[in-house]
C-alpha atoms as a PDB file:
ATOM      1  CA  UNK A   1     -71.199  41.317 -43.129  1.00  0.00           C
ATOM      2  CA  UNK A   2     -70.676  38.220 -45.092  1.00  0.00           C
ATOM      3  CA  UNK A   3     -73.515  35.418 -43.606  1.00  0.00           C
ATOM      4  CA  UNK A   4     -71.592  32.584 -41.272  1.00  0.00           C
ATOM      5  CA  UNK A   5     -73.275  30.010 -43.982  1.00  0.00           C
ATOM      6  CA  UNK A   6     -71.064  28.511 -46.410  1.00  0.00           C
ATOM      7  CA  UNK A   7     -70.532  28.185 -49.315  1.00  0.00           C
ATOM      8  CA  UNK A   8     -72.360  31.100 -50.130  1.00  0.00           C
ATOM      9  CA  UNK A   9     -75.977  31.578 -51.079  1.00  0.00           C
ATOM     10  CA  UNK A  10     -77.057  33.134 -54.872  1.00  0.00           C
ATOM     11  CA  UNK A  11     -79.077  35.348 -52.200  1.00  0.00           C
ATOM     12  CA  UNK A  12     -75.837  36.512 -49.740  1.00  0.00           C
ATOM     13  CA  UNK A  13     -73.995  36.291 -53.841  1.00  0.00           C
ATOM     14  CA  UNK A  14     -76.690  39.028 -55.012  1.00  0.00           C
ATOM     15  CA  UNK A  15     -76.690  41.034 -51.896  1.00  0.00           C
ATOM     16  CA  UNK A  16     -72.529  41.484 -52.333  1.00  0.00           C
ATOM     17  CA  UNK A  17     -73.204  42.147 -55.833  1.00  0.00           C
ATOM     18  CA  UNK A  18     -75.900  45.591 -55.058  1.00  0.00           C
ATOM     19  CA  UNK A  19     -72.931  46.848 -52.908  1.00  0.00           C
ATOM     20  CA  UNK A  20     -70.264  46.385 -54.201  1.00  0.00           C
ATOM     21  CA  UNK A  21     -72.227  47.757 -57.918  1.00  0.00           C
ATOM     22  CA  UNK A  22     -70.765  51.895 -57.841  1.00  0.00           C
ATOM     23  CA  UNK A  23     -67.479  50.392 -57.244  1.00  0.00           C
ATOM     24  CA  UNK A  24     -66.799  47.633 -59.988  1.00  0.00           C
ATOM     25  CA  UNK A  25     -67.435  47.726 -63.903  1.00  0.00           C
ATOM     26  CA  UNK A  26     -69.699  45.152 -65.315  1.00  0.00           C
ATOM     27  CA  UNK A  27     -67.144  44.318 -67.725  1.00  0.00           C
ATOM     28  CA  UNK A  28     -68.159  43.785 -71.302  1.00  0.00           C
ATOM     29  CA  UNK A  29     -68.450  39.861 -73.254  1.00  0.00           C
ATOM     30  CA  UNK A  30     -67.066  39.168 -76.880  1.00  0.00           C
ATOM     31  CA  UNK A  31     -68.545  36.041 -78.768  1.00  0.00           C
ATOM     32  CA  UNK A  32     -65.816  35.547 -81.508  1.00  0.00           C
ATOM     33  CA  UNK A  33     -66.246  32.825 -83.993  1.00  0.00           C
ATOM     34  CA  UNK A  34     -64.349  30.016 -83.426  1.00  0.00           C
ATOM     35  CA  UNK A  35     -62.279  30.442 -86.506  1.00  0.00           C
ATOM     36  CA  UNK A  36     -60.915  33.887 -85.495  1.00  0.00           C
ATOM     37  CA  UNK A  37     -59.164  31.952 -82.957  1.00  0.00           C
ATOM     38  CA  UNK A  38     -58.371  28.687 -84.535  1.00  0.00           C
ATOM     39  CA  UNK A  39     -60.326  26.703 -82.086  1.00  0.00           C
ATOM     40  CA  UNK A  40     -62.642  24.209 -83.897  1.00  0.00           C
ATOM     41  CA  UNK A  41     -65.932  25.356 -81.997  1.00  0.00           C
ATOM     42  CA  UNK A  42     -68.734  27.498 -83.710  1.00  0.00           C
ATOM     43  CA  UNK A  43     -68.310  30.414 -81.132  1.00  0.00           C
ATOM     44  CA  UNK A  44     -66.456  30.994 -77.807  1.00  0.00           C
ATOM     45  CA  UNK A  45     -67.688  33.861 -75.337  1.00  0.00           C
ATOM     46  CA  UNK A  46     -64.659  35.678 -74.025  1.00  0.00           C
ATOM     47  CA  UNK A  47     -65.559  37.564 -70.701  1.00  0.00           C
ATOM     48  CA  UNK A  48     -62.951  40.445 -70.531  1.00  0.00           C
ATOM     49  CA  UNK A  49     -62.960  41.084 -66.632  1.00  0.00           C
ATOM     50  CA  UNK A  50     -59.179  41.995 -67.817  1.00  0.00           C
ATOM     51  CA  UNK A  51     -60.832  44.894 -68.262  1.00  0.00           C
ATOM     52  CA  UNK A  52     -62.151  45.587 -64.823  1.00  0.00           C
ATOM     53  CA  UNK A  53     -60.570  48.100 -62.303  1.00  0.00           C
ATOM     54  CA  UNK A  54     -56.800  47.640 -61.510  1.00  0.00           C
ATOM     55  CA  UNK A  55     -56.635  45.422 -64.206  1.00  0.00           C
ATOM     56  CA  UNK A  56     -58.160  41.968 -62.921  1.00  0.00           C
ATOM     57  CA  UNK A  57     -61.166  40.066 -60.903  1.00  0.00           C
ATOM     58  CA  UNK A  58     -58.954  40.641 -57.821  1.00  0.00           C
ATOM     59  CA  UNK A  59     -61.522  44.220 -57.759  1.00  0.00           C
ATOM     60  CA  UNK A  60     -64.479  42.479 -56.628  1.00  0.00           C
ATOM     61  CA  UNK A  61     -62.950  41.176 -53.832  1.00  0.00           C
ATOM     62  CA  UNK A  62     -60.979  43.520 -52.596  1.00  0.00           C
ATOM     63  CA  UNK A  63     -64.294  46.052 -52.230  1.00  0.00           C
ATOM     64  CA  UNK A  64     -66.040  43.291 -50.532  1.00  0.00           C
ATOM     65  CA  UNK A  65     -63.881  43.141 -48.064  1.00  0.00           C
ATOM     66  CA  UNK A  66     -63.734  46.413 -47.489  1.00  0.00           C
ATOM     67  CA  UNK A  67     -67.612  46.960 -47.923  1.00  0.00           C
ATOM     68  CA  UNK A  68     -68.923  44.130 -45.698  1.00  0.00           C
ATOM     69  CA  UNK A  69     -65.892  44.337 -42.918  1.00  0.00           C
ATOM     70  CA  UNK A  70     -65.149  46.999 -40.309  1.00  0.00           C
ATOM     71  CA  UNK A  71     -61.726  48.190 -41.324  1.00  0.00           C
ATOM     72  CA  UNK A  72     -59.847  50.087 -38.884  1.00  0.00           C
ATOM     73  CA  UNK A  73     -57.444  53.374 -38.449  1.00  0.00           C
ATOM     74  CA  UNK A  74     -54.724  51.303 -39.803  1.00  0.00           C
ATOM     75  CA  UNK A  75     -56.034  50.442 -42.825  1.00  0.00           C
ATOM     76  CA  UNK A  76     -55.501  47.414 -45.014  1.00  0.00           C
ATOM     77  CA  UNK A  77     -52.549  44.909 -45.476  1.00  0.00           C
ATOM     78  CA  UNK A  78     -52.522  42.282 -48.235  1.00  0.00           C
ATOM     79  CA  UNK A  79     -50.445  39.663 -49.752  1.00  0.00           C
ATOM     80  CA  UNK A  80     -49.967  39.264 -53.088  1.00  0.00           C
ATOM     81  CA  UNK A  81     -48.438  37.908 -56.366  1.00  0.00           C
ATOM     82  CA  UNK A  82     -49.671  41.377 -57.667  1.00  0.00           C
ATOM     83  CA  UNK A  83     -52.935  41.606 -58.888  1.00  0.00           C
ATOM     84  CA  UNK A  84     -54.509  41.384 -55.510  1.00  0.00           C
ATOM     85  CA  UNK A  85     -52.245  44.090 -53.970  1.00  0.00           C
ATOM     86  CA  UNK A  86     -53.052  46.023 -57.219  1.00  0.00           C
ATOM     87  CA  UNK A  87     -56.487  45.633 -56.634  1.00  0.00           C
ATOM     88  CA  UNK A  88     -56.840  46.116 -52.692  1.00  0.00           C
ATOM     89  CA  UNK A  89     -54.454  49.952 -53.488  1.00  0.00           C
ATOM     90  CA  UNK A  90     -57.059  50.584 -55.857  1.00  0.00           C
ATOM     91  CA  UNK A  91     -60.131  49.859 -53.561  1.00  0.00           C
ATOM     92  CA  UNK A  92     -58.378  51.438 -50.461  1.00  0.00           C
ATOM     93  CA  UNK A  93     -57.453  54.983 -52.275  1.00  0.00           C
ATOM     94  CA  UNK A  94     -61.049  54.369 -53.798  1.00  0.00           C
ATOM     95  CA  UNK A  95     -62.426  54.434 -50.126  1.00  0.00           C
ATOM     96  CA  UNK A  96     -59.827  56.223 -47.826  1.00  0.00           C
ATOM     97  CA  UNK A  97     -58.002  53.460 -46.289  1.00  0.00           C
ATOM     98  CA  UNK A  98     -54.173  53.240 -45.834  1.00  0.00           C
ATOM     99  CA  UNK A  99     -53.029  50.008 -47.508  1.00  0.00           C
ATOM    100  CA  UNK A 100     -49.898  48.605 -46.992  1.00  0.00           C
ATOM    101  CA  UNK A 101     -49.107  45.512 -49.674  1.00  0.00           C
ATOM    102  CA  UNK A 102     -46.615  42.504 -49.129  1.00  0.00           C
ATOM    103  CA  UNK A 103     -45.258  40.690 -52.460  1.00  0.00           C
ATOM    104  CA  UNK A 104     -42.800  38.524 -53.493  1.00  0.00           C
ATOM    105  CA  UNK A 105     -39.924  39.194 -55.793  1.00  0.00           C
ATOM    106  CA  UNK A 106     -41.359  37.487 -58.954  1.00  0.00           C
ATOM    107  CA  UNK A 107     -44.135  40.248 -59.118  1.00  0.00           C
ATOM    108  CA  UNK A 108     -43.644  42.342 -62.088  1.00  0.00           C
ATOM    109  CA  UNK A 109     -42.659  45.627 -62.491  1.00  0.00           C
ATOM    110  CA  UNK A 110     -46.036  46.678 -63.738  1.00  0.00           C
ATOM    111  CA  UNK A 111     -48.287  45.861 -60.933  1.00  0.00           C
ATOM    112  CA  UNK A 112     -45.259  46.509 -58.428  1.00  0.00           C
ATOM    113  CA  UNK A 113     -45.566  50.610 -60.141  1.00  0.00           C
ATOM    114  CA  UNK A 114     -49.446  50.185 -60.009  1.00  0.00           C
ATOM    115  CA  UNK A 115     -49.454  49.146 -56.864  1.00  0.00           C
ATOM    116  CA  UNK A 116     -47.589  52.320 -55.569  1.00  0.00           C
ATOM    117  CA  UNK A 117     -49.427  54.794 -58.188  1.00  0.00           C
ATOM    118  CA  UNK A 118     -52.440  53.729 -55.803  1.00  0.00           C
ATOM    119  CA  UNK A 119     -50.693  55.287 -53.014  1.00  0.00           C
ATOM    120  CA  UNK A 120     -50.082  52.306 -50.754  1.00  0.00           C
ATOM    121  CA  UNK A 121     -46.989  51.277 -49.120  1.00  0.00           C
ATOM    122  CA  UNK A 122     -45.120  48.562 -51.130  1.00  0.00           C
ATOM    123  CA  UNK A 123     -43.005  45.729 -49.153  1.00  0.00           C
ATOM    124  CA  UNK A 124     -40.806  43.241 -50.660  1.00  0.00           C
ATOM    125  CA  UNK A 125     -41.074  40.042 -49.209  1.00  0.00           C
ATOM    126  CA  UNK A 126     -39.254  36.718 -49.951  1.00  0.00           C
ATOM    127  CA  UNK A 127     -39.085  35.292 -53.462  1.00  0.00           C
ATOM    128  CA  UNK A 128     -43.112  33.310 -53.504  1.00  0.00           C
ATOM    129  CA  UNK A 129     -46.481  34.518 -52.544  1.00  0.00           C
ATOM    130  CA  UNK A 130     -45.839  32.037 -48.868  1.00  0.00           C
ATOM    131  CA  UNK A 131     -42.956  34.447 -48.046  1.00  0.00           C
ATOM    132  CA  UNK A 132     -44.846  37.403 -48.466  1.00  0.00           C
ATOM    133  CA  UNK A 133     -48.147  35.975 -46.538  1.00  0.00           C
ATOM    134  CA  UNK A 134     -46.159  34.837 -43.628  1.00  0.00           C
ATOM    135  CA  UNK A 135     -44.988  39.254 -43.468  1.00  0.00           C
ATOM    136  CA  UNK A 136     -48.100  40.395 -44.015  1.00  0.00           C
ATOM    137  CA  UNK A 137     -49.556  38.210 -41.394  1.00  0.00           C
ATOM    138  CA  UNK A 138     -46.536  39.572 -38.645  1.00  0.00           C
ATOM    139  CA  UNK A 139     -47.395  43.218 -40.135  1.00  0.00           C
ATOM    140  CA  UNK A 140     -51.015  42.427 -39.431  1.00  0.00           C
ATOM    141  CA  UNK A 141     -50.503  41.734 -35.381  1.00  0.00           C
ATOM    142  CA  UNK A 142     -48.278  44.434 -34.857  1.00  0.00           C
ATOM    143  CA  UNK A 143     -49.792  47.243 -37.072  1.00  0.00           C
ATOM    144  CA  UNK A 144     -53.669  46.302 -36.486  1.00  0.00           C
ATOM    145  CA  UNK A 145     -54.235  46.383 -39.684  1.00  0.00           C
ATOM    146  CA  UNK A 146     -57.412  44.391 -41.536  1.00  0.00           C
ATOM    147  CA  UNK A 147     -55.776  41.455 -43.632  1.00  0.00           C
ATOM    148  CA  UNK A 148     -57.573  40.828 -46.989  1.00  0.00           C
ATOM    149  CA  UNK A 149     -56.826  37.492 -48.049  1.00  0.00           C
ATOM    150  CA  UNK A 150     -56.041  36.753 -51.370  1.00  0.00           C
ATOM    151  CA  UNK A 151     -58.728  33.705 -51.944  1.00  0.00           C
ATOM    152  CA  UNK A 152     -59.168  32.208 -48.909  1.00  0.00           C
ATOM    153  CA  UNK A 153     -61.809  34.563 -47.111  1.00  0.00           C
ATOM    154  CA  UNK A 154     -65.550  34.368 -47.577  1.00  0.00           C
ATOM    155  CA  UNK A 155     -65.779  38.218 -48.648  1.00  0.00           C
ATOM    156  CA  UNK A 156     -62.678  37.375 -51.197  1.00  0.00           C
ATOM    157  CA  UNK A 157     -64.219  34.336 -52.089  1.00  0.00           C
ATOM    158  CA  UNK A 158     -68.233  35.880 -52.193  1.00  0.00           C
ATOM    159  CA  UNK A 159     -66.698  38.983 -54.004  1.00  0.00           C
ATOM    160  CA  UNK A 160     -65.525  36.738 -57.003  1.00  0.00           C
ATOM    161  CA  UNK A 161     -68.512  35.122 -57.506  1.00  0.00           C
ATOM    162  CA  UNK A 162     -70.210  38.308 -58.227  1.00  0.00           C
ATOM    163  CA  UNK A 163     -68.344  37.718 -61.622  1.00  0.00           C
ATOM    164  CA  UNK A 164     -70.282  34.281 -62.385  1.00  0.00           C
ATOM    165  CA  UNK A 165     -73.879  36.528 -61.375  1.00  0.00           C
ATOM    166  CA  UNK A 166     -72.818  38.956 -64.182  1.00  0.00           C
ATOM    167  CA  UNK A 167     -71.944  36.737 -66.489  1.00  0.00           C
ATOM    168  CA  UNK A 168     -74.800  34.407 -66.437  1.00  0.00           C
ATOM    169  CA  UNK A 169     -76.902  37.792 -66.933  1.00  0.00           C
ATOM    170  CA  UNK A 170     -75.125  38.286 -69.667  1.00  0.00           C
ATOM    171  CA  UNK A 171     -74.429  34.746 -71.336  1.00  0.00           C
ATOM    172  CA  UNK A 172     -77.401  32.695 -70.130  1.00  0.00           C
ATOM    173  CA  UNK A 173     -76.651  29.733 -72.366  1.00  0.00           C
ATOM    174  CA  UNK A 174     -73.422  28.262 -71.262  1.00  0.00           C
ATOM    175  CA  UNK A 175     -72.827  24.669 -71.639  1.00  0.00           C
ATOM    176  CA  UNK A 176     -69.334  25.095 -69.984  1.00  0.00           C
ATOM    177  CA  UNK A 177     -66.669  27.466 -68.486  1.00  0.00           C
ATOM    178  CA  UNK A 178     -62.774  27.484 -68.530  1.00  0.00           C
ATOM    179  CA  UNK A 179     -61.541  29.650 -65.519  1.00  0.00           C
ATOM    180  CA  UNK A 180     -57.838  29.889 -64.495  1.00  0.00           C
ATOM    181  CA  UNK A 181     -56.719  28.647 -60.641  1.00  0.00           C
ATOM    182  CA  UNK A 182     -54.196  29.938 -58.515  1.00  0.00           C
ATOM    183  CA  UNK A 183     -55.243  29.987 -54.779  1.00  0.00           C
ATOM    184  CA  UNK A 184     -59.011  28.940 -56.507  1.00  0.00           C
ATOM    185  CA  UNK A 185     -60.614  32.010 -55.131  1.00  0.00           C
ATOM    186  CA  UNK A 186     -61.609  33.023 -58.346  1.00  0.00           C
ATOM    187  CA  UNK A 187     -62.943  29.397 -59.747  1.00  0.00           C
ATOM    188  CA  UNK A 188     -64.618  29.002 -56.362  1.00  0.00           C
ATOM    189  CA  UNK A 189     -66.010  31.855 -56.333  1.00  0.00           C
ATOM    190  CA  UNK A 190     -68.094  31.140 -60.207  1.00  0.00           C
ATOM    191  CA  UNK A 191     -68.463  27.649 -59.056  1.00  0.00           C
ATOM    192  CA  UNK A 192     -70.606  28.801 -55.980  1.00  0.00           C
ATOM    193  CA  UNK A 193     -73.005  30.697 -57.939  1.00  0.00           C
ATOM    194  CA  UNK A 194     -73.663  28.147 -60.773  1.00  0.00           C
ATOM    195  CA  UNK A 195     -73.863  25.499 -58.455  1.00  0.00           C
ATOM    196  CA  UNK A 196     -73.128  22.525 -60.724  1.00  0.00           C
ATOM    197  CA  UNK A 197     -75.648  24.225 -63.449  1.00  0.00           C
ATOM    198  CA  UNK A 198     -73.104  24.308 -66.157  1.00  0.00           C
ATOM    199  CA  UNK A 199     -69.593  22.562 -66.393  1.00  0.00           C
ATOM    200  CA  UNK A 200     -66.958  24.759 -64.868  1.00  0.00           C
ATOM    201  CA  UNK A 201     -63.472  23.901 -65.890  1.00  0.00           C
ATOM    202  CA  UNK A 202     -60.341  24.752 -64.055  1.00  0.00           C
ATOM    203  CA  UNK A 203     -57.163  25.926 -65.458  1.00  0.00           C
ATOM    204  CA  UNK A 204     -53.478  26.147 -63.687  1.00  0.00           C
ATOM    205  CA  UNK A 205     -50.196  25.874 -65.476  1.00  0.00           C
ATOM    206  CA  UNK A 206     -48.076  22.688 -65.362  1.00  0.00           C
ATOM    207  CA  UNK A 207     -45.485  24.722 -63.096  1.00  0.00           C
ATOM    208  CA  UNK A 208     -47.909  25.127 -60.280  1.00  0.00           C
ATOM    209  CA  UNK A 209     -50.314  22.700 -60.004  1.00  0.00           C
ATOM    210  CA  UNK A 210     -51.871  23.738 -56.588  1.00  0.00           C
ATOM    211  CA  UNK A 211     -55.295  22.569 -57.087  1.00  0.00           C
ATOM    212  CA  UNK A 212     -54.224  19.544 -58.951  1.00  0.00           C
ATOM    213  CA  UNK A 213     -52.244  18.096 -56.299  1.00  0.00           C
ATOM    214  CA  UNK A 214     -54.692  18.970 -53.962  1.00  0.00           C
ATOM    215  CA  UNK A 215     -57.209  17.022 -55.900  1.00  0.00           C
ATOM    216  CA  UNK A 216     -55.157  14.078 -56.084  1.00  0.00           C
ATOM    217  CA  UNK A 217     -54.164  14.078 -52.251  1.00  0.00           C
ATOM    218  CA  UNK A 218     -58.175  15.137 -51.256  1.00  0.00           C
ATOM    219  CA  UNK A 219     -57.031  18.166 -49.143  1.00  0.00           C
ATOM    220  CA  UNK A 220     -54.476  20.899 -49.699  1.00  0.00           C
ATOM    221  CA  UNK A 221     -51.337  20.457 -49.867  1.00  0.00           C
ATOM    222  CA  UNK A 222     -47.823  22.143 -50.765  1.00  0.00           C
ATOM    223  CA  UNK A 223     -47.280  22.190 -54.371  1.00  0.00           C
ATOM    224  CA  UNK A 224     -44.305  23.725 -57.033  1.00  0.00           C
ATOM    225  CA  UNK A 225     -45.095  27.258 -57.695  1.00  0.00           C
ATOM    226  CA  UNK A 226     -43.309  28.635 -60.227  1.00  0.00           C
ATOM    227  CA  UNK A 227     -43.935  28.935 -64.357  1.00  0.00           C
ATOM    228  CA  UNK A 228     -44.241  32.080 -66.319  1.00  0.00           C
ATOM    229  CA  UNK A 229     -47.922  33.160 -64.604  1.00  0.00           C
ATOM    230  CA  UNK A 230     -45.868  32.408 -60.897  1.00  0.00           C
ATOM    231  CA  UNK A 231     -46.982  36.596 -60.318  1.00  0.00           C
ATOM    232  CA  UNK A 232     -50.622  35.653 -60.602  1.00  0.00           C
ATOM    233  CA  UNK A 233     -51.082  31.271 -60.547  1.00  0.00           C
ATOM    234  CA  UNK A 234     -48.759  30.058 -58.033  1.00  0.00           C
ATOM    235  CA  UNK A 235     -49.288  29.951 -53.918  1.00  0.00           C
ATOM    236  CA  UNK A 236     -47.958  27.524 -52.132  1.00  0.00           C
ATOM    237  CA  UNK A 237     -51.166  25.859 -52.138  1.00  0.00           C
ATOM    238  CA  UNK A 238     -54.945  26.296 -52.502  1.00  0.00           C
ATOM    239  CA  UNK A 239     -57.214  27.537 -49.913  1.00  0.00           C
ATOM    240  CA  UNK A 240     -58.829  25.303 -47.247  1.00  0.00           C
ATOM    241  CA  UNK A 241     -62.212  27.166 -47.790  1.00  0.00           C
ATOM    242  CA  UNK A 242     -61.852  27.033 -52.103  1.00  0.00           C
ATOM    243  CA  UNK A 243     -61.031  23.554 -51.610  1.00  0.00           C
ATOM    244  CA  UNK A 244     -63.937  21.890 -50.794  1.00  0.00           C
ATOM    245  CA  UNK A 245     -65.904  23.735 -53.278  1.00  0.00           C
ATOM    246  CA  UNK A 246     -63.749  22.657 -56.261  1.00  0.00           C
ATOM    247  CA  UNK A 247     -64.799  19.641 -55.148  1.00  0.00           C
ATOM    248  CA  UNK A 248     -68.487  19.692 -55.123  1.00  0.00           C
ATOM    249  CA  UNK A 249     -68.826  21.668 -58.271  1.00  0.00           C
ATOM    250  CA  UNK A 250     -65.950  21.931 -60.304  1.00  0.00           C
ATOM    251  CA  UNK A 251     -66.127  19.361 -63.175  1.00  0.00           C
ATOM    252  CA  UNK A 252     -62.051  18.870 -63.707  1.00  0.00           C
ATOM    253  CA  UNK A 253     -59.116  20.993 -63.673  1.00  0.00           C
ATOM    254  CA  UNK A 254     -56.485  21.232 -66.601  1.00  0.00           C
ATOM    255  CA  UNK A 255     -52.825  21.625 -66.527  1.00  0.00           C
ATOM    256  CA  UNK A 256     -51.160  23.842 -69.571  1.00  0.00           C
ATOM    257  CA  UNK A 257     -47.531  24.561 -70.216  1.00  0.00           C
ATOM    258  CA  UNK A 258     -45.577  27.656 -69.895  1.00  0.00           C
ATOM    259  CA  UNK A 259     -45.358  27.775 -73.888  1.00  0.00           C
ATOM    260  CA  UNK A 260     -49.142  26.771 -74.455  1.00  0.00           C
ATOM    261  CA  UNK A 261     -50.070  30.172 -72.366  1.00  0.00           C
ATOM    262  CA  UNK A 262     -47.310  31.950 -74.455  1.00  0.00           C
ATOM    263  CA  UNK A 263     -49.317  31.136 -77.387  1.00  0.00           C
ATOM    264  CA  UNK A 264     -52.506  31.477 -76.272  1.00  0.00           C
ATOM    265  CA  UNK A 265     -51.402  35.406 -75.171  1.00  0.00           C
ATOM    266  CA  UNK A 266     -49.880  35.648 -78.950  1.00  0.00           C
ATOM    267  CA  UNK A 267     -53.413  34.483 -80.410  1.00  0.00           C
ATOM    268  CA  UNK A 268     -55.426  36.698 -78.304  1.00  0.00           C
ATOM    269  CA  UNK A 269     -52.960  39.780 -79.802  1.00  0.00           C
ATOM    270  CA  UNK A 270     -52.682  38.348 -83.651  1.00  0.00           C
ATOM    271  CA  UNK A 271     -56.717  37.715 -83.771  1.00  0.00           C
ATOM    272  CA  UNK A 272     -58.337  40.096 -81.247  1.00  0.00           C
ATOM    273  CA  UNK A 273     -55.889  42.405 -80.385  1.00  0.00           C
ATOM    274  CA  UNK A 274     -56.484  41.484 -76.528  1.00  0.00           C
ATOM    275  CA  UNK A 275     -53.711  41.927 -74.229  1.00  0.00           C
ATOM    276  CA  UNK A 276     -53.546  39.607 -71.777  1.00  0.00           C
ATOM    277  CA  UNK A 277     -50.773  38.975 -68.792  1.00  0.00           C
ATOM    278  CA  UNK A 278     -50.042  35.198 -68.745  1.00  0.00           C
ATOM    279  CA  UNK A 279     -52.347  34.059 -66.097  1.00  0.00           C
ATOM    280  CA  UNK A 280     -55.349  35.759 -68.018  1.00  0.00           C
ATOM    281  CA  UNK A 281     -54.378  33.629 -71.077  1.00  0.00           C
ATOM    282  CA  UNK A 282     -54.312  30.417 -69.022  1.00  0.00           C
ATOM    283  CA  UNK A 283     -57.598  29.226 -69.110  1.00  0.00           C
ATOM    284  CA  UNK A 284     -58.230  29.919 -73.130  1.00  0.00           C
ATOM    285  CA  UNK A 285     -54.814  28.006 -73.872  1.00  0.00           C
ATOM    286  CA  UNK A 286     -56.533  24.854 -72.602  1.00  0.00           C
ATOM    287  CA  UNK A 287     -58.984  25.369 -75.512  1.00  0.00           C
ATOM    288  CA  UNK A 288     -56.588  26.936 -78.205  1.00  0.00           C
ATOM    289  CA  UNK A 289     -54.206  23.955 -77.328  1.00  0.00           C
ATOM    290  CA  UNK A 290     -56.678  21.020 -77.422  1.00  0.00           C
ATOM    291  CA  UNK A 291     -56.236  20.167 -73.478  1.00  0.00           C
ATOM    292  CA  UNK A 292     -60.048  21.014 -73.169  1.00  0.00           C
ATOM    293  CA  UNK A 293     -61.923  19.002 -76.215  1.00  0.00           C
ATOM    294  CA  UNK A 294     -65.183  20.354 -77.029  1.00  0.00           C
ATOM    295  CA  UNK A 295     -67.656  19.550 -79.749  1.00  0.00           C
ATOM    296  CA  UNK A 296     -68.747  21.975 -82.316  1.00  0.00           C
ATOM    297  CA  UNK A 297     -71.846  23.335 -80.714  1.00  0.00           C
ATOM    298  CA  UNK A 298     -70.676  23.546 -77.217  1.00  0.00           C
ATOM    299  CA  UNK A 299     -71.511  26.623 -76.131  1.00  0.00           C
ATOM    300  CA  UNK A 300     -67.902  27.396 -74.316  1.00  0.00           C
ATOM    301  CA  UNK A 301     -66.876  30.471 -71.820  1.00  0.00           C
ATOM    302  CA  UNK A 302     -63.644  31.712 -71.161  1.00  0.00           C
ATOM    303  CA  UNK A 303     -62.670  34.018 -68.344  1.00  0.00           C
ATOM    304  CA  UNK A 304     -60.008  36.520 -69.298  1.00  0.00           C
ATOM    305  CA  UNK A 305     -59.196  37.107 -65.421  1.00  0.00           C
ATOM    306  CA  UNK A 306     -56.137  39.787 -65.689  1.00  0.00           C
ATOM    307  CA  UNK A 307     -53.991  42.188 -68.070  1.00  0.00           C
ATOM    308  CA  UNK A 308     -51.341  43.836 -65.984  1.00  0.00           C
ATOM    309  CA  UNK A 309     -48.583  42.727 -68.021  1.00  0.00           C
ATOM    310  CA  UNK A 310     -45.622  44.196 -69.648  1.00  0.00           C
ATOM    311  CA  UNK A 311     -46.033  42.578 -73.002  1.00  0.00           C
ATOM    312  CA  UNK A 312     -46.984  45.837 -75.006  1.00  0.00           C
ATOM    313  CA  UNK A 313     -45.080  49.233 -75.084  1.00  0.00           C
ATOM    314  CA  UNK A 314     -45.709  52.691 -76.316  1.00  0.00           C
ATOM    315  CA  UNK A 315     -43.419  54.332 -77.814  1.00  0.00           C
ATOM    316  CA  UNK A 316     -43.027  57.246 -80.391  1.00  0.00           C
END
């Protein structure tokens, strides 16, 4: 059980970390030279949790959840843009539980087929990530199922942060971080465990600028939500619990364009042969497109959060 103290503790962070460990990769770093990327820094450390199970971050909270919280006969519901579904199928097969997974009609046909290949019951539910909350929550009271919240939860929100542990193991020497936001459980999540000890950055396209607007007004409000990473970067608005956290240790957050995360997808192809989905590009198009300025010997971070995309086909 997640610890009624919050934000959460490096200590209650490490404990979620040991048990959620069989269940999530440690997912590899890349330091790339600047140059391969046409970003005028002398390296940038790409953390490729795109490569994590089900495709995203989403992974490490889903398990949490599962891990820390008594889930009952009726299994699991979520709501999702798609990579949280994806990931709570994946960690329910992984430990027996029926899930049952709300999501809008923007999702994409790739996590909507990986969300069934996990074997959970796929629902269609309004046209943004609100519509299909406001059915998972009915589906909750009348099935009895658990709900696993997206980003606003503690275990969601402690689950996430289990990526920042990792990757200060294995990057000690970051001066700063670009992270991408959609609810802001992920950039919450980092921000906890660093606690102000390096600059964390926030990322969320121009089309949905949740945490933005929520920055501006000083709580959370309703926001656009739509742009080309609308499956992954765009709720209605950010989470009451990520909020205040942003605040405290989040040192700005950076709106990008639709075509700036376009590009920053095409780099990550041309120059590392990365696929991202567009959401997973958003945080390094601030840096490939200037909107983060950093000097030459800033030691820079970027989280590749997600890769379920439909960008790349095989084909004889």
């Amino acid at each position: 059980m997640i610890s009624t103290d919050w934000p959460a503790s490096r200590e209650q962070i490490a404990t979620v970390a040991r048990q959620i460990r069989p269940y999530v990769r440690r997912t590899p770093v890349l330091e790339v030279a600047g140059a391969d990327v046409a970003v005028a820094v002398n390296s940038i450390i790409f953390k490729l949790e795109l490569m994590q199970h089900a495709g995203s971050f989403k992974a490490r909270g889903a398990f949490t959840n599962m891990l820390t919280r008594d889930v009952p006969q009726a299994g699991v519901v979520a709501a999702s843009g798609g990579n949280h579904g994806v990931a709570v199928a994946y960690a329910a097969r992984t430990l027996g539980w029926p899930a049952t997974i709300f999501v809008p009609s923007v999702a994409s046909r790739t996590k909507l087929a990986r969300i069934e290949g996990y074997g959970a019951t796929l629902k269609i539910a309004g046209d943004r990530y609100a519509d299909a909350l406001a059915a998972s929550e009915e589906w909750a009271l009348r099935s009895g199922a658990l709900p696993i919240h997206a980003y606003d939860a503690k275990e969601t929100i402690t689950g996430q942060a289990t990526l920042g542990m990792e990757l200060q193991e294995q990057c000690a020497d970051l001066d700063t971080l670009l992270v991408a936001v959609g609810g802001g459980g992920l950039i919450s999540g980092i921000a906890c465990w660093y606690g102000g000890a390096i600059r964390v950055v926030g990322v969320e396209p121009e089309a949905a600028p949740t945490m933005t607007r929520a920055l501006e007004a000083g709580r959370p409000v309703d926001s656009p939500a739509g742009g080309i990473a609308a499956d992954s970067l765009a709720p209605k608005r950010v989470g009451e619990l990520v909020f205040p956290i942003v605040q405290r240790f989040v040192d700005r957050v950076l709106l990008v364009s639709d075509e700036q995360i376009v590009a920053a997808q095409q780099r990550l192809w041309d120059s590392l042969r990365i696929v991202t989905e567009p959401g997973g590009a958003a945080a390094f198009s601030a840096l490939l497109s200037g909107r983060y300025e950093c000097t030459a010997r800033e030691r820079v971070g970027v989280v590749l959060c997600g890769g379920n995309t439909e960008a790349v086909r095989f084909t004889p």
